[in-house]
C-alpha atoms as a PDB file:
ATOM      1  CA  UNK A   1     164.796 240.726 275.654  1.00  0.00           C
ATOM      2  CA  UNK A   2     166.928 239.627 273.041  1.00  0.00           C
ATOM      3  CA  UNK A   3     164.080 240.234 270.563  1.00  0.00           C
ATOM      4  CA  UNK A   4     163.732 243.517 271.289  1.00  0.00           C
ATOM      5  CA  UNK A   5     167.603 244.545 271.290  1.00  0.00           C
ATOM      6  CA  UNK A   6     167.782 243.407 267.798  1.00  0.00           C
ATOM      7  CA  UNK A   7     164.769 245.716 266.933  1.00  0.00           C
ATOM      8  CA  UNK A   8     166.134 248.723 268.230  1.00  0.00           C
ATOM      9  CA  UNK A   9     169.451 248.036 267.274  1.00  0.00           C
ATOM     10  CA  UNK A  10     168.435 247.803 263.635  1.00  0.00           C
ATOM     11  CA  UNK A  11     166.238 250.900 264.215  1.00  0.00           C
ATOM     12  CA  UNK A  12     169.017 252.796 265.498  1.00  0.00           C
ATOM     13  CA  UNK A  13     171.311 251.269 262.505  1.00  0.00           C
ATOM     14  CA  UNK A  14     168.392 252.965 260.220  1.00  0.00           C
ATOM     15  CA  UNK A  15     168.215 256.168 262.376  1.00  0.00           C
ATOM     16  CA  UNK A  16     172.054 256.406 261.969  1.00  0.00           C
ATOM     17  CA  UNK A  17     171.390 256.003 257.987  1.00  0.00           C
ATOM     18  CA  UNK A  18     168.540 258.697 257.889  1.00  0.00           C
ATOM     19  CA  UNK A  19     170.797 261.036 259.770  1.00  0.00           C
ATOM     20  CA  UNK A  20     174.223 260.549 257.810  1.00  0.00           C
ATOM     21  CA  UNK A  21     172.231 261.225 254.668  1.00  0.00           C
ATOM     22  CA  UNK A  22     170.815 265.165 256.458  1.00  0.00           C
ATOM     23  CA  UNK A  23     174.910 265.863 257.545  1.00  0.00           C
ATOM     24  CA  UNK A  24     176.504 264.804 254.718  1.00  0.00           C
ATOM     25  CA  UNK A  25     173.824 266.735 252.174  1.00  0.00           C
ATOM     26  CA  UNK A  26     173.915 269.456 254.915  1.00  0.00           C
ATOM     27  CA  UNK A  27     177.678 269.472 254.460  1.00  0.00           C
ATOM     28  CA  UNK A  28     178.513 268.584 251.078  1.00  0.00           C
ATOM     29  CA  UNK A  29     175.005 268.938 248.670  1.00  0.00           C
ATOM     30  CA  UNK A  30     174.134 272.592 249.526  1.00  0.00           C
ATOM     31  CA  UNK A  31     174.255 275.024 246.992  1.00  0.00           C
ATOM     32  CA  UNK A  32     177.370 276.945 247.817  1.00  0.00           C
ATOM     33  CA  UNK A  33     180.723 274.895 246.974  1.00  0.00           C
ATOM     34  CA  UNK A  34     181.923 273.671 250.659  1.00  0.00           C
ATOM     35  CA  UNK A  35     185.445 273.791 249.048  1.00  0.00           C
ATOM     36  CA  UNK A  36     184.573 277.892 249.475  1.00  0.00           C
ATOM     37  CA  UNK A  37     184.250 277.520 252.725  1.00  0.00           C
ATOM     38  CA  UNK A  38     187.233 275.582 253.423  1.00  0.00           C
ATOM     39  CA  UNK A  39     190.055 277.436 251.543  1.00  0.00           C
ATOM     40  CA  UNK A  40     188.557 280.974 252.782  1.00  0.00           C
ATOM     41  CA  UNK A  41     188.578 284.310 251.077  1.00  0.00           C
ATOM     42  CA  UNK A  42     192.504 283.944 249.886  1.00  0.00           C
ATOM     43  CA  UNK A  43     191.803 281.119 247.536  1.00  0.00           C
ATOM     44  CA  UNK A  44     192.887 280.558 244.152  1.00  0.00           C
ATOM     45  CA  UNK A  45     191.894 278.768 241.575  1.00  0.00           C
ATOM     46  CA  UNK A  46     194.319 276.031 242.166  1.00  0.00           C
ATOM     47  CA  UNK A  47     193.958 275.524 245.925  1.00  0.00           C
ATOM     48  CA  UNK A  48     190.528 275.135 245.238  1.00  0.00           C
ATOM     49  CA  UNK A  49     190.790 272.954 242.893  1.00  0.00           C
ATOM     50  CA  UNK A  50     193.208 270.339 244.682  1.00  0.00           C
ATOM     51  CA  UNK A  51     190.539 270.706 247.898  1.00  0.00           C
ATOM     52  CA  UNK A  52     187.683 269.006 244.945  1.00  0.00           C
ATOM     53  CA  UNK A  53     190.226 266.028 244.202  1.00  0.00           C
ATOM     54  CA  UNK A  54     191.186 265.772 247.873  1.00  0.00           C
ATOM     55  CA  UNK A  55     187.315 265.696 249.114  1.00  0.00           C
ATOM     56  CA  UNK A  56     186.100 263.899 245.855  1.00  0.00           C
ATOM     57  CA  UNK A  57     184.176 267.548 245.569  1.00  0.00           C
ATOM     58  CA  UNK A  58     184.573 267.185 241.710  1.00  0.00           C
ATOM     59  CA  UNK A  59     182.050 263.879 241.834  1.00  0.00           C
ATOM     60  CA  UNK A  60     177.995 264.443 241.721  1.00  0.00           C
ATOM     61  CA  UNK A  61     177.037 264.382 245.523  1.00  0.00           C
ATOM     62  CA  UNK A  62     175.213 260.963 245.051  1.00  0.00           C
ATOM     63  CA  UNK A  63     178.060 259.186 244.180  1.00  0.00           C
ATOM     64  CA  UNK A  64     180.241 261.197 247.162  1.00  0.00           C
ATOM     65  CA  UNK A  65     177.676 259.580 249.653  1.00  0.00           C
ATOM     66  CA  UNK A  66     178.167 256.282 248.384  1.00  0.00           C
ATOM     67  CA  UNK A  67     181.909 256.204 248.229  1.00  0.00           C
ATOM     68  CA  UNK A  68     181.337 257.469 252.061  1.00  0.00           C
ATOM     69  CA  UNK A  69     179.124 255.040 253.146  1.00  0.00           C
ATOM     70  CA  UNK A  70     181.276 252.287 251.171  1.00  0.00           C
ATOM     71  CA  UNK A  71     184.606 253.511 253.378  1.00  0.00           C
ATOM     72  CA  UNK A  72     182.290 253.198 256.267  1.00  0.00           C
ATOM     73  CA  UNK A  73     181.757 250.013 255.646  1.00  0.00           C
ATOM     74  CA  UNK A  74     184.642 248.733 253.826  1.00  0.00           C
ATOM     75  CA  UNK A  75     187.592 250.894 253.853  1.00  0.00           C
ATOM     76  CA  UNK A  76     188.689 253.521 250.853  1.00  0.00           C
ATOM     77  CA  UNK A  77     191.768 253.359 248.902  1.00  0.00           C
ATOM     78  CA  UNK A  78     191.258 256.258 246.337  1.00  0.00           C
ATOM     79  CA  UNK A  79     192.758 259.129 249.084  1.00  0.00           C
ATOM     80  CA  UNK A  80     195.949 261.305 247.773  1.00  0.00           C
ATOM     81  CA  UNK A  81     196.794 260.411 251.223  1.00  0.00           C
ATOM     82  CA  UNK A  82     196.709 257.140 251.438  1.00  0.00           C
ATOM     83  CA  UNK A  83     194.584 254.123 251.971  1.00  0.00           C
ATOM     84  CA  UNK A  84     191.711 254.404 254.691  1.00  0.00           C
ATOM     85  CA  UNK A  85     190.412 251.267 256.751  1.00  0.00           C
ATOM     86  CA  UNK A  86     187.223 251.211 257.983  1.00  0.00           C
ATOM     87  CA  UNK A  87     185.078 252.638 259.427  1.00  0.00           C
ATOM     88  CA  UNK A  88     186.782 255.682 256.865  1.00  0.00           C
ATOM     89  CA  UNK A  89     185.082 259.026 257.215  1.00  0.00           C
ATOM     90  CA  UNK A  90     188.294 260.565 255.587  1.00  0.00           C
ATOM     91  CA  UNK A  91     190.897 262.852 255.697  1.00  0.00           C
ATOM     92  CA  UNK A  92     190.846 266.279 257.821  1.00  0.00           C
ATOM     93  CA  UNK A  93     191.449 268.577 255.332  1.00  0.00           C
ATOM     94  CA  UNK A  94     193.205 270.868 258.818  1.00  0.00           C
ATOM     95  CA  UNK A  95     195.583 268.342 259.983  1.00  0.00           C
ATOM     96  CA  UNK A  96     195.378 265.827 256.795  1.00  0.00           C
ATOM     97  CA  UNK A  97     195.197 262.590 259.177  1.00  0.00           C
ATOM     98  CA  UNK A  98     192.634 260.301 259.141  1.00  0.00           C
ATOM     99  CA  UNK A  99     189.439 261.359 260.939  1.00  0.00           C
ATOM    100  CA  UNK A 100     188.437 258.105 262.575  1.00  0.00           C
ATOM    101  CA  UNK A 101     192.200 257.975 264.152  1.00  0.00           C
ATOM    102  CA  UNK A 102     192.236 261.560 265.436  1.00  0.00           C
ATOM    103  CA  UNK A 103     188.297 260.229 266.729  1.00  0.00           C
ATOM    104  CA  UNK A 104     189.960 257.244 268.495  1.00  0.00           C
ATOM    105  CA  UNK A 105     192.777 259.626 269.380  1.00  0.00           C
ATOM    106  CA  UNK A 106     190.860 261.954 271.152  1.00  0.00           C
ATOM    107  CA  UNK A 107     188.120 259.447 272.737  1.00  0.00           C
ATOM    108  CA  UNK A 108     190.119 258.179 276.379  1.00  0.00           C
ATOM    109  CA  UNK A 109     190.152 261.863 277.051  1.00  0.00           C
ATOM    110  CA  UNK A 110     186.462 262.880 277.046  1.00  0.00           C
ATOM    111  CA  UNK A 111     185.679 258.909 278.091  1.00  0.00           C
ATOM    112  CA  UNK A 112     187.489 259.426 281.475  1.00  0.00           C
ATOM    113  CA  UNK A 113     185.713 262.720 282.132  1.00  0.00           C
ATOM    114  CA  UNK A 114     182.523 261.477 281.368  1.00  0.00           C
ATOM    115  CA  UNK A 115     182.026 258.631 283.175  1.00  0.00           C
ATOM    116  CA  UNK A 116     184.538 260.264 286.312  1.00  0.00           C
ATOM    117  CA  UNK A 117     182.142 263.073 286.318  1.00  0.00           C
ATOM    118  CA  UNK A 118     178.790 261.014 286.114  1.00  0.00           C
ATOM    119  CA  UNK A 119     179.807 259.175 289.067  1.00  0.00           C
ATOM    120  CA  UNK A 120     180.369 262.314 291.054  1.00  0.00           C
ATOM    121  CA  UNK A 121     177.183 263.697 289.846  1.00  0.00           C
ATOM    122  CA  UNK A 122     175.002 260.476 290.519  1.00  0.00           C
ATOM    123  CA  UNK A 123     176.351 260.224 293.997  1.00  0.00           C
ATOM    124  CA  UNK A 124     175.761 263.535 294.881  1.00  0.00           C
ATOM    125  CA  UNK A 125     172.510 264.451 292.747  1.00  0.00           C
ATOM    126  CA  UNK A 126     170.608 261.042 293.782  1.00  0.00           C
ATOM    127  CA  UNK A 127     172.585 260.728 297.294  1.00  0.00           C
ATOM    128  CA  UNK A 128     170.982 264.598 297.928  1.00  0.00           C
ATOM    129  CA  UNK A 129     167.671 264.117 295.954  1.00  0.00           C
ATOM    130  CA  UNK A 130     166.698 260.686 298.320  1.00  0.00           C
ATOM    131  CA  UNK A 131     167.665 262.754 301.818  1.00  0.00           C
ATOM    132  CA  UNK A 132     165.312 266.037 300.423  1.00  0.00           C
ATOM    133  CA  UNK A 133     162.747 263.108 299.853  1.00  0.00           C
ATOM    134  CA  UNK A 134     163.175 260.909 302.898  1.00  0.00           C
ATOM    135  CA  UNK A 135     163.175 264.867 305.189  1.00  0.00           C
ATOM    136  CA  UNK A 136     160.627 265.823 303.446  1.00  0.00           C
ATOM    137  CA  UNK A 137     159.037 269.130 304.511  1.00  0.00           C
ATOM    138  CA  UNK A 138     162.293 269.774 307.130  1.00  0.00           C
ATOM    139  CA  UNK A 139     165.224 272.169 307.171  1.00  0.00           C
ATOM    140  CA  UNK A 140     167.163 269.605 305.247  1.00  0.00           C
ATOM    141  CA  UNK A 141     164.741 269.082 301.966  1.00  0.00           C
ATOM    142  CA  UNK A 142     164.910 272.737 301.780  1.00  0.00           C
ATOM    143  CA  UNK A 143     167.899 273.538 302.448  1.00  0.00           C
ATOM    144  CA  UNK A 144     168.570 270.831 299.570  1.00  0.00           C
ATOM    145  CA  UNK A 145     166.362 271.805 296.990  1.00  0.00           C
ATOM    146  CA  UNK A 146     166.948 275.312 297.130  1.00  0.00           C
ATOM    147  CA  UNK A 147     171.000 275.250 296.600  1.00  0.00           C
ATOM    148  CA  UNK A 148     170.238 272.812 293.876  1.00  0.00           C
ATOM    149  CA  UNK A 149     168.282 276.269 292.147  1.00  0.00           C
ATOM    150  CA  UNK A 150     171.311 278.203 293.033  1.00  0.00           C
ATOM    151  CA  UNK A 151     173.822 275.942 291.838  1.00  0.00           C
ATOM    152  CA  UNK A 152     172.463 274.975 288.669  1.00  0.00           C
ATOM    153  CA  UNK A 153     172.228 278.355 287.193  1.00  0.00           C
ATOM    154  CA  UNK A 154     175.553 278.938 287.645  1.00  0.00           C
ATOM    155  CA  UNK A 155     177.545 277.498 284.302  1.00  0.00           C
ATOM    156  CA  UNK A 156     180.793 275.763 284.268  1.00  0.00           C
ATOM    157  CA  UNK A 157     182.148 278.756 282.377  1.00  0.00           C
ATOM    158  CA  UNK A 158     182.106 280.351 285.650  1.00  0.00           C
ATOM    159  CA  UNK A 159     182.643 277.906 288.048  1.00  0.00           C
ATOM    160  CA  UNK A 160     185.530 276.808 286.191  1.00  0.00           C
ATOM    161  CA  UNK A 161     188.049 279.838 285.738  1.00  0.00           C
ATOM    162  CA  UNK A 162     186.645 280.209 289.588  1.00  0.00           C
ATOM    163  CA  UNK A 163     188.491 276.805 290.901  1.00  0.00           C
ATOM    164  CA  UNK A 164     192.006 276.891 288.546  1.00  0.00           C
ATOM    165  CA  UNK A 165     191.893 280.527 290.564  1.00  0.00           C
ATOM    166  CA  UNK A 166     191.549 279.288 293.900  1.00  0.00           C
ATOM    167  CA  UNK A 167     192.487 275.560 294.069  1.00  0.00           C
ATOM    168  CA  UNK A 168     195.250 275.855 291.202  1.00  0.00           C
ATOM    169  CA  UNK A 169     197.086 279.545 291.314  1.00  0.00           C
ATOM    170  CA  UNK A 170     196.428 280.683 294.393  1.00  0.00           C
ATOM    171  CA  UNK A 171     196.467 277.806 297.055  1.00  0.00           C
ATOM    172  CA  UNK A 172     198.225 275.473 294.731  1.00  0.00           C
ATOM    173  CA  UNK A 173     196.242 272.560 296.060  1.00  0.00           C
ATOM    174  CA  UNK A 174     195.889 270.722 292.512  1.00  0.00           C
ATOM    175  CA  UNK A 175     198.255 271.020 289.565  1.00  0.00           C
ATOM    176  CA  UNK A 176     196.553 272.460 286.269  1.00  0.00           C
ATOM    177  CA  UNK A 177     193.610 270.080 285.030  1.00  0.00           C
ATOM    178  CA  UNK A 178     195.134 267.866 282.064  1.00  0.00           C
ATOM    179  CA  UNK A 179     194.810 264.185 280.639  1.00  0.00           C
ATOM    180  CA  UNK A 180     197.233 261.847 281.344  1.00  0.00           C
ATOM    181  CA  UNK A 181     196.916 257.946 280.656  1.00  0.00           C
ATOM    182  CA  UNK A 182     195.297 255.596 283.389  1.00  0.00           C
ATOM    183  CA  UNK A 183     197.792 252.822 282.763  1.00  0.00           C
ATOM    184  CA  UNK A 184     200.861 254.830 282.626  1.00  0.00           C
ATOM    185  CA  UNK A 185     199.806 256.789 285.719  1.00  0.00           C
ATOM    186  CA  UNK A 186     196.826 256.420 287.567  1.00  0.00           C
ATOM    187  CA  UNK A 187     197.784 258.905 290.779  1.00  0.00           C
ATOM    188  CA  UNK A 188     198.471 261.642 287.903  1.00  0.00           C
ATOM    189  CA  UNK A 189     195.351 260.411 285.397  1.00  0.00           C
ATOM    190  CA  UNK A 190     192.819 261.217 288.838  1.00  0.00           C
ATOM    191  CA  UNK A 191     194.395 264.512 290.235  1.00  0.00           C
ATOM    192  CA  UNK A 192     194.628 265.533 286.596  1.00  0.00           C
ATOM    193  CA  UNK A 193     190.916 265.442 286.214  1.00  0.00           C
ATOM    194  CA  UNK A 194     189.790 266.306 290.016  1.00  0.00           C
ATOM    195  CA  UNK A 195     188.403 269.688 289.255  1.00  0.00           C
ATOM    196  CA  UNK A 196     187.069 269.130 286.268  1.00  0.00           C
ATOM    197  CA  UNK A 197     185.136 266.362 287.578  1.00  0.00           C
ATOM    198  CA  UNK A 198     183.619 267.608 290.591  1.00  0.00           C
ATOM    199  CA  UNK A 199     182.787 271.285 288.229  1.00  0.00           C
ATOM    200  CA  UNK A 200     181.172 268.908 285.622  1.00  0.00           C
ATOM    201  CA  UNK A 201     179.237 267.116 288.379  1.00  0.00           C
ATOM    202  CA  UNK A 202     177.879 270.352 290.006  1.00  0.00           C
ATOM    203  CA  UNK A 203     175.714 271.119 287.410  1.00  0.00           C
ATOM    204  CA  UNK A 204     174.448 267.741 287.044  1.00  0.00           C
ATOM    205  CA  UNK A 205     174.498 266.851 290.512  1.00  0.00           C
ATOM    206  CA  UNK A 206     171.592 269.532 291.133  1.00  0.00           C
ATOM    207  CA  UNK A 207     169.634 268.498 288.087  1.00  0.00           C
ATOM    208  CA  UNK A 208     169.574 265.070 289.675  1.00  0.00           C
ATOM    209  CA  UNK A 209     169.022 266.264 293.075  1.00  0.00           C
ATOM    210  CA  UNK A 210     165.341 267.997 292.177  1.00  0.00           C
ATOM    211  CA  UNK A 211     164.670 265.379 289.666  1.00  0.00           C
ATOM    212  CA  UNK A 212     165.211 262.205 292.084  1.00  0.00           C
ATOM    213  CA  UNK A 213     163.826 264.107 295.013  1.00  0.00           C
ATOM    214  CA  UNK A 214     160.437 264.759 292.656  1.00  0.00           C
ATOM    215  CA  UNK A 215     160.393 261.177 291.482  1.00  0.00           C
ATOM    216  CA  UNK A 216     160.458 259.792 295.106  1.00  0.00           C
ATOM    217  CA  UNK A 217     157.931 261.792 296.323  1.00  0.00           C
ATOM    218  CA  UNK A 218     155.375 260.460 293.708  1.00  0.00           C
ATOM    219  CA  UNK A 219     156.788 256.880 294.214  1.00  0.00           C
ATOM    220  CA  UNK A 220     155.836 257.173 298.194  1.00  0.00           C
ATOM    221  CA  UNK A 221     152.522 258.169 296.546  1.00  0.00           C
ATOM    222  CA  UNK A 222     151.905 254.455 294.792  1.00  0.00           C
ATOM    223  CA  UNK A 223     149.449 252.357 295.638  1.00  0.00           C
ATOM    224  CA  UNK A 224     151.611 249.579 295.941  1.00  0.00           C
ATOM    225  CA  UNK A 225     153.937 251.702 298.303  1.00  0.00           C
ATOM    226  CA  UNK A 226     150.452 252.560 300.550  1.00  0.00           C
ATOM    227  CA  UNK A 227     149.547 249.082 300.712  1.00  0.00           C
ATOM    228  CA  UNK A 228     153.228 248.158 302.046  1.00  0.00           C
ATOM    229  CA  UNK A 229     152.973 250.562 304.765  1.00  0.00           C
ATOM    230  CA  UNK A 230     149.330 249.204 305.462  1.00  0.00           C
ATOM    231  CA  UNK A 231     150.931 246.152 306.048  1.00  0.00           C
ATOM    232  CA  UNK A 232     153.086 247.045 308.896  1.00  0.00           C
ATOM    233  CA  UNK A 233     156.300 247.493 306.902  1.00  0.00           C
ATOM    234  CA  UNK A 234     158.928 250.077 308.105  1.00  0.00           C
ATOM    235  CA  UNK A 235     159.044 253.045 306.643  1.00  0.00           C
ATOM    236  CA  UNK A 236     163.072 252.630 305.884  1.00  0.00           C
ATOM    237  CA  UNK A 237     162.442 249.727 304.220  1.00  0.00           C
ATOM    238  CA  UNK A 238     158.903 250.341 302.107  1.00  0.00           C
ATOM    239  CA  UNK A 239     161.852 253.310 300.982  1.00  0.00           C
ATOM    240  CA  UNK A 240     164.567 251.657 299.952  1.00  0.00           C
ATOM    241  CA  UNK A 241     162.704 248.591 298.811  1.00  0.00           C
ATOM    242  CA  UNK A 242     160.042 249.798 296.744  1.00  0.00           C
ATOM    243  CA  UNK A 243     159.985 253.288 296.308  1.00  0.00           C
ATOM    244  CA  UNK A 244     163.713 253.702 295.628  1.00  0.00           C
ATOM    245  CA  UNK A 245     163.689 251.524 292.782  1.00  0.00           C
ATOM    246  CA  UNK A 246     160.521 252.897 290.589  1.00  0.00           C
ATOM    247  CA  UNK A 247     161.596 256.383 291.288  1.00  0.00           C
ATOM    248  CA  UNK A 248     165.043 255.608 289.784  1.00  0.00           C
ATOM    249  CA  UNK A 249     163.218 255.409 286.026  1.00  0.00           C
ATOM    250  CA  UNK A 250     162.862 258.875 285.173  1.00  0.00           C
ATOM    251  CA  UNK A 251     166.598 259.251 286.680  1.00  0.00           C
ATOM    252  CA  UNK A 252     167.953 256.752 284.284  1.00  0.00           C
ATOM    253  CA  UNK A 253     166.108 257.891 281.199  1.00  0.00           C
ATOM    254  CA  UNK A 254     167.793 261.189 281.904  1.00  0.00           C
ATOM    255  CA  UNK A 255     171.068 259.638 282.167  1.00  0.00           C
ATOM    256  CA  UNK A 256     171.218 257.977 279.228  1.00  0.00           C
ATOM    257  CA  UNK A 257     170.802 261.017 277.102  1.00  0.00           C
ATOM    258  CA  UNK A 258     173.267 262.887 279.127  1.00  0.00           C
ATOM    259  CA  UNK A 259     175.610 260.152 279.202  1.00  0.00           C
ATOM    260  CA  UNK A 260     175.548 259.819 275.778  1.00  0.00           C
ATOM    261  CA  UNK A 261     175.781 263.669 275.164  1.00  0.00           C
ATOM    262  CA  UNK A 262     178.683 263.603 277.202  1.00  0.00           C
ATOM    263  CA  UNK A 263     180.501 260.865 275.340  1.00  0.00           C
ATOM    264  CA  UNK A 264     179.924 263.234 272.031  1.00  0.00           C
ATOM    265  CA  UNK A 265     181.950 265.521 273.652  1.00  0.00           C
ATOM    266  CA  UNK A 266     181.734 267.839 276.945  1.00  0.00           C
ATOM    267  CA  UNK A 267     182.448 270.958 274.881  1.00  0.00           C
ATOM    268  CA  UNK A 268     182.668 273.457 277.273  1.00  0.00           C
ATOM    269  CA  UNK A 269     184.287 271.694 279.746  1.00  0.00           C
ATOM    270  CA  UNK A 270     187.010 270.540 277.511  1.00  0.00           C
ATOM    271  CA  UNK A 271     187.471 273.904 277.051  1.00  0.00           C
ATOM    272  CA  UNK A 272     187.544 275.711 280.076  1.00  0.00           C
ATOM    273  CA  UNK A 273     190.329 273.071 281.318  1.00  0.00           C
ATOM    274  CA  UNK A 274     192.257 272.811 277.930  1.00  0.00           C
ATOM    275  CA  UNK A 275     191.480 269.413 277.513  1.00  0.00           C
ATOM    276  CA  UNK A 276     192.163 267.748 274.064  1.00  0.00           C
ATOM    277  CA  UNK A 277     188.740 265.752 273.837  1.00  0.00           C
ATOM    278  CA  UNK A 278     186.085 265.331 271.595  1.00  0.00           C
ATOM    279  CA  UNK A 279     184.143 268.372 272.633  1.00  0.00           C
ATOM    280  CA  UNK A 280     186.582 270.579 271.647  1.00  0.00           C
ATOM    281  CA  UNK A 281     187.910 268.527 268.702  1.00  0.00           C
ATOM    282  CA  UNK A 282     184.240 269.297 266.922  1.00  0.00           C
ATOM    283  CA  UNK A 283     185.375 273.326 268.164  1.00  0.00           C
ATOM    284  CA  UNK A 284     187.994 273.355 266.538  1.00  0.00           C
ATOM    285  CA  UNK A 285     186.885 271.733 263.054  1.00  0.00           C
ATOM    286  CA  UNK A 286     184.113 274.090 263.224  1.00  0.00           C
ATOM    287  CA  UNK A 287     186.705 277.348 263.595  1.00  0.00           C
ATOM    288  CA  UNK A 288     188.735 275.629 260.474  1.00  0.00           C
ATOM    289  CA  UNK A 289     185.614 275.319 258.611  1.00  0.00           C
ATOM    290  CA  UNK A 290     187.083 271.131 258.693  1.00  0.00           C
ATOM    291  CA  UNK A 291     183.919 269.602 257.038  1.00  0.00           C
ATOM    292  CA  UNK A 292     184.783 265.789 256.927  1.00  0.00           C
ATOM    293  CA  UNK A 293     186.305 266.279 260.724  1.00  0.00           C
ATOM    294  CA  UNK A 294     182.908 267.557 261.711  1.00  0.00           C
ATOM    295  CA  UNK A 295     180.996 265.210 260.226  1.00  0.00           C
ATOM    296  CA  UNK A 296     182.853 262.261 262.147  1.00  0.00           C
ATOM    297  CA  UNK A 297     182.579 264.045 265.205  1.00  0.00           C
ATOM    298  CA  UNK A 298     178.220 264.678 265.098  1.00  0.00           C
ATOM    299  CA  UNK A 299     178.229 261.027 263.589  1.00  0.00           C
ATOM    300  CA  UNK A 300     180.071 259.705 266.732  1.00  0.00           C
ATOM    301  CA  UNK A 301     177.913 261.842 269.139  1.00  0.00           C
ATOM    302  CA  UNK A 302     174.701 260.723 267.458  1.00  0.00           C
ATOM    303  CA  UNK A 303     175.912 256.860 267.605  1.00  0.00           C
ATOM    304  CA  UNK A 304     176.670 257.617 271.469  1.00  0.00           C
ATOM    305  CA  UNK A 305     173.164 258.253 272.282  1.00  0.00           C
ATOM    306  CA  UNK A 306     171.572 256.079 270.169  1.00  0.00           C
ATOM    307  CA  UNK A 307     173.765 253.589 271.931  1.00  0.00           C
ATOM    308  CA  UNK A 308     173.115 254.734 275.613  1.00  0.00           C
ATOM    309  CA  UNK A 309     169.350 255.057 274.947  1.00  0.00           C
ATOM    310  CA  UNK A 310     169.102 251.516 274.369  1.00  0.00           C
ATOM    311  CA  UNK A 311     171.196 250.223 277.074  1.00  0.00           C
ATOM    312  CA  UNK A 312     168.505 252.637 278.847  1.00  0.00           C
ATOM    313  CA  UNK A 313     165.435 250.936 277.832  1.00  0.00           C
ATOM    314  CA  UNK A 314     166.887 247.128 278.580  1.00  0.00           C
ATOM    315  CA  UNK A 315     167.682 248.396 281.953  1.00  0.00           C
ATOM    316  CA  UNK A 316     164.228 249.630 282.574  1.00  0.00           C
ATOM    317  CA  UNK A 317     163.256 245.642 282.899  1.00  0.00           C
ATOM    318  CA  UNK A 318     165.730 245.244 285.380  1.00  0.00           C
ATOM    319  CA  UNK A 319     165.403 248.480 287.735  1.00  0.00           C
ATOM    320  CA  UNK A 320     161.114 247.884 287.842  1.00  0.00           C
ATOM    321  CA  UNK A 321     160.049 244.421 287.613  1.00  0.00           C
ATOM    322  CA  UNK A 322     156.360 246.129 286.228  1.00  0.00           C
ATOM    323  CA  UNK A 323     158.119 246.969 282.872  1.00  0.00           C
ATOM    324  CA  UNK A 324     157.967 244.329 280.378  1.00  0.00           C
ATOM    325  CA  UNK A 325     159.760 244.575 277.233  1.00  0.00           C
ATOM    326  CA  UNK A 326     157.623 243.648 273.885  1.00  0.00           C
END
């Protein structure tokens, strides 16, 4: 095990490499001048040029990525704004504060919606998926499956201006969705993010439902599964013994990446509600054209999954005691 965390935590160390060096080329090496794109069509001369000494745009772009890599790793002092600790991925040029502290800033926001809403959505999606499974063929398993088709082409863009209508302005049930600290108020941190939650979990929640539903039916289909029931086991527990654990693989692969996406920020969530995470921090650098904000925020995302899919693929040992890990 622990062989095989260090590998793909140096592979995802390398992956994170190979992918700063597309963004920040992407960002800062193309042909046109990013500073361009920054100042906008009203730019003169001199605004542009102060955006090249702020950025280090007046530098060839090898030596930019190094300096950015080095305040990754060890912190820049050569800012007009200041000294930057590390991990430095600079200045916004929007808000001129430091991009890993409006990062940090912004995290406890889109952490407590992501992992409130994946808990709704894994009790409901798996919680549904198992009963379609275990009434297979009945009223219930179709009943199941086919408002899991309805619900999940409906998008939160809808279903969201739908609840602050009914549950916030017209019955007044909830206050309006917003983020407010766990340790300062934990009654007002939970109601704040009810709706949200449960809208972010819908569309999950009947992803999960077909896709644990699927998996259990070609778990009961095992030999190993047959050959329990052959021996006179019950069928509740040849279920939840056996089946219910190898059909949870699939499930958890599919987590992971959707946890992880999550974590990069819920974009359209944080939106619809007005919430001031990640997802709509990478919004609104890309509406002020904020190049080193952006760059943080995809860096961040792409760290998250990396992250989560490894966490993923050490659990897989655990959940089925048939995977080994080389």
């Amino acid at each position: 095990m622990l062989r095989f965390l260090v590998r793909r935590i140096l592979g995802a160390v390398v992956i994170l490499f190979l992918l700063s060096i597309v963004t920040f080329l992407l960002f800062f090496g193309m042909p046109r001048d990013p500073a361009l794109l920054m100042c906008g069509k009203t730019c003169d001369p001199a605004q542009l040029e102060n955006i090249h000494q702020v950025l280090g745009l007046d530098k060839p772009v090898p030596e930019q990525f190094w300096l950015f890599l080095q305040g990754l790793v060890m912190g820049r002092d050569d800012f007009s704004q200041g000294p930057c600790p590390a991990p430095c991925f600079g200045y916004s040029f929007h808000t001129n504060e430091q991009v890993w502290s409006t990062l940090v800033d912004r995290l406890p926001t889109t952490l407590s919606l992501t992992l409130g809403g994946a808990v709704c959505f894994l009790i409901l999606g798996l919680g549904t998926g198992l009963l379609a499974a275990w009434k297979r063929g009945t009223l219930i398993d179709k009943t199941a499956t086919a408002g899991a088709m309805v619900i999940s082409s409906m998008q939160i863009y809808f279903l969201g201006p739908l609840a602050l209508a009914v549950f916030v302005y017209q019955t007044q049930l909830f206050d309006r969705p917003a983020y407010h600290e766990f340790t300062a108020d934990p009654l007002a941190w939970f109601t704040g993010l009810i709706i949200p939650w449960v809208i972010l979990s819908t569309i999950f929640a009947a992803q999960y439902t077909r896709m644990s539903r699927s998996a259990m039916i070609e778990q009961l289909q095992e030999d190993h599964v047959r050959t329990a029931r052959a021996k006179g086991m019950s069928r509740k527990y040849v279920f939840f013994r056996y089946a219910w654990r190898g059909s949870l693989i699939p499930v958890v692969t599919i987590f992971g990446v959707d946890l992880g996406s999550l974590l990069g920020g819920a974009i359209i969530t944080e939106y619809t509600f007005g919430l001031p995470g990640l997802g709509r921090l990478a919004v609104d650098s890309v509406v002020f054209s904020d190049l080193p904000l952006l760059l943080g925020v995809m860096l961040f995302a792409a760290a998250m999954i990396l992250l989560l899919n490894i966490v993923v693929d050490a659990a897989y040992a655990f959940i089925d005691p048939r995977v080994r890990l080389a």
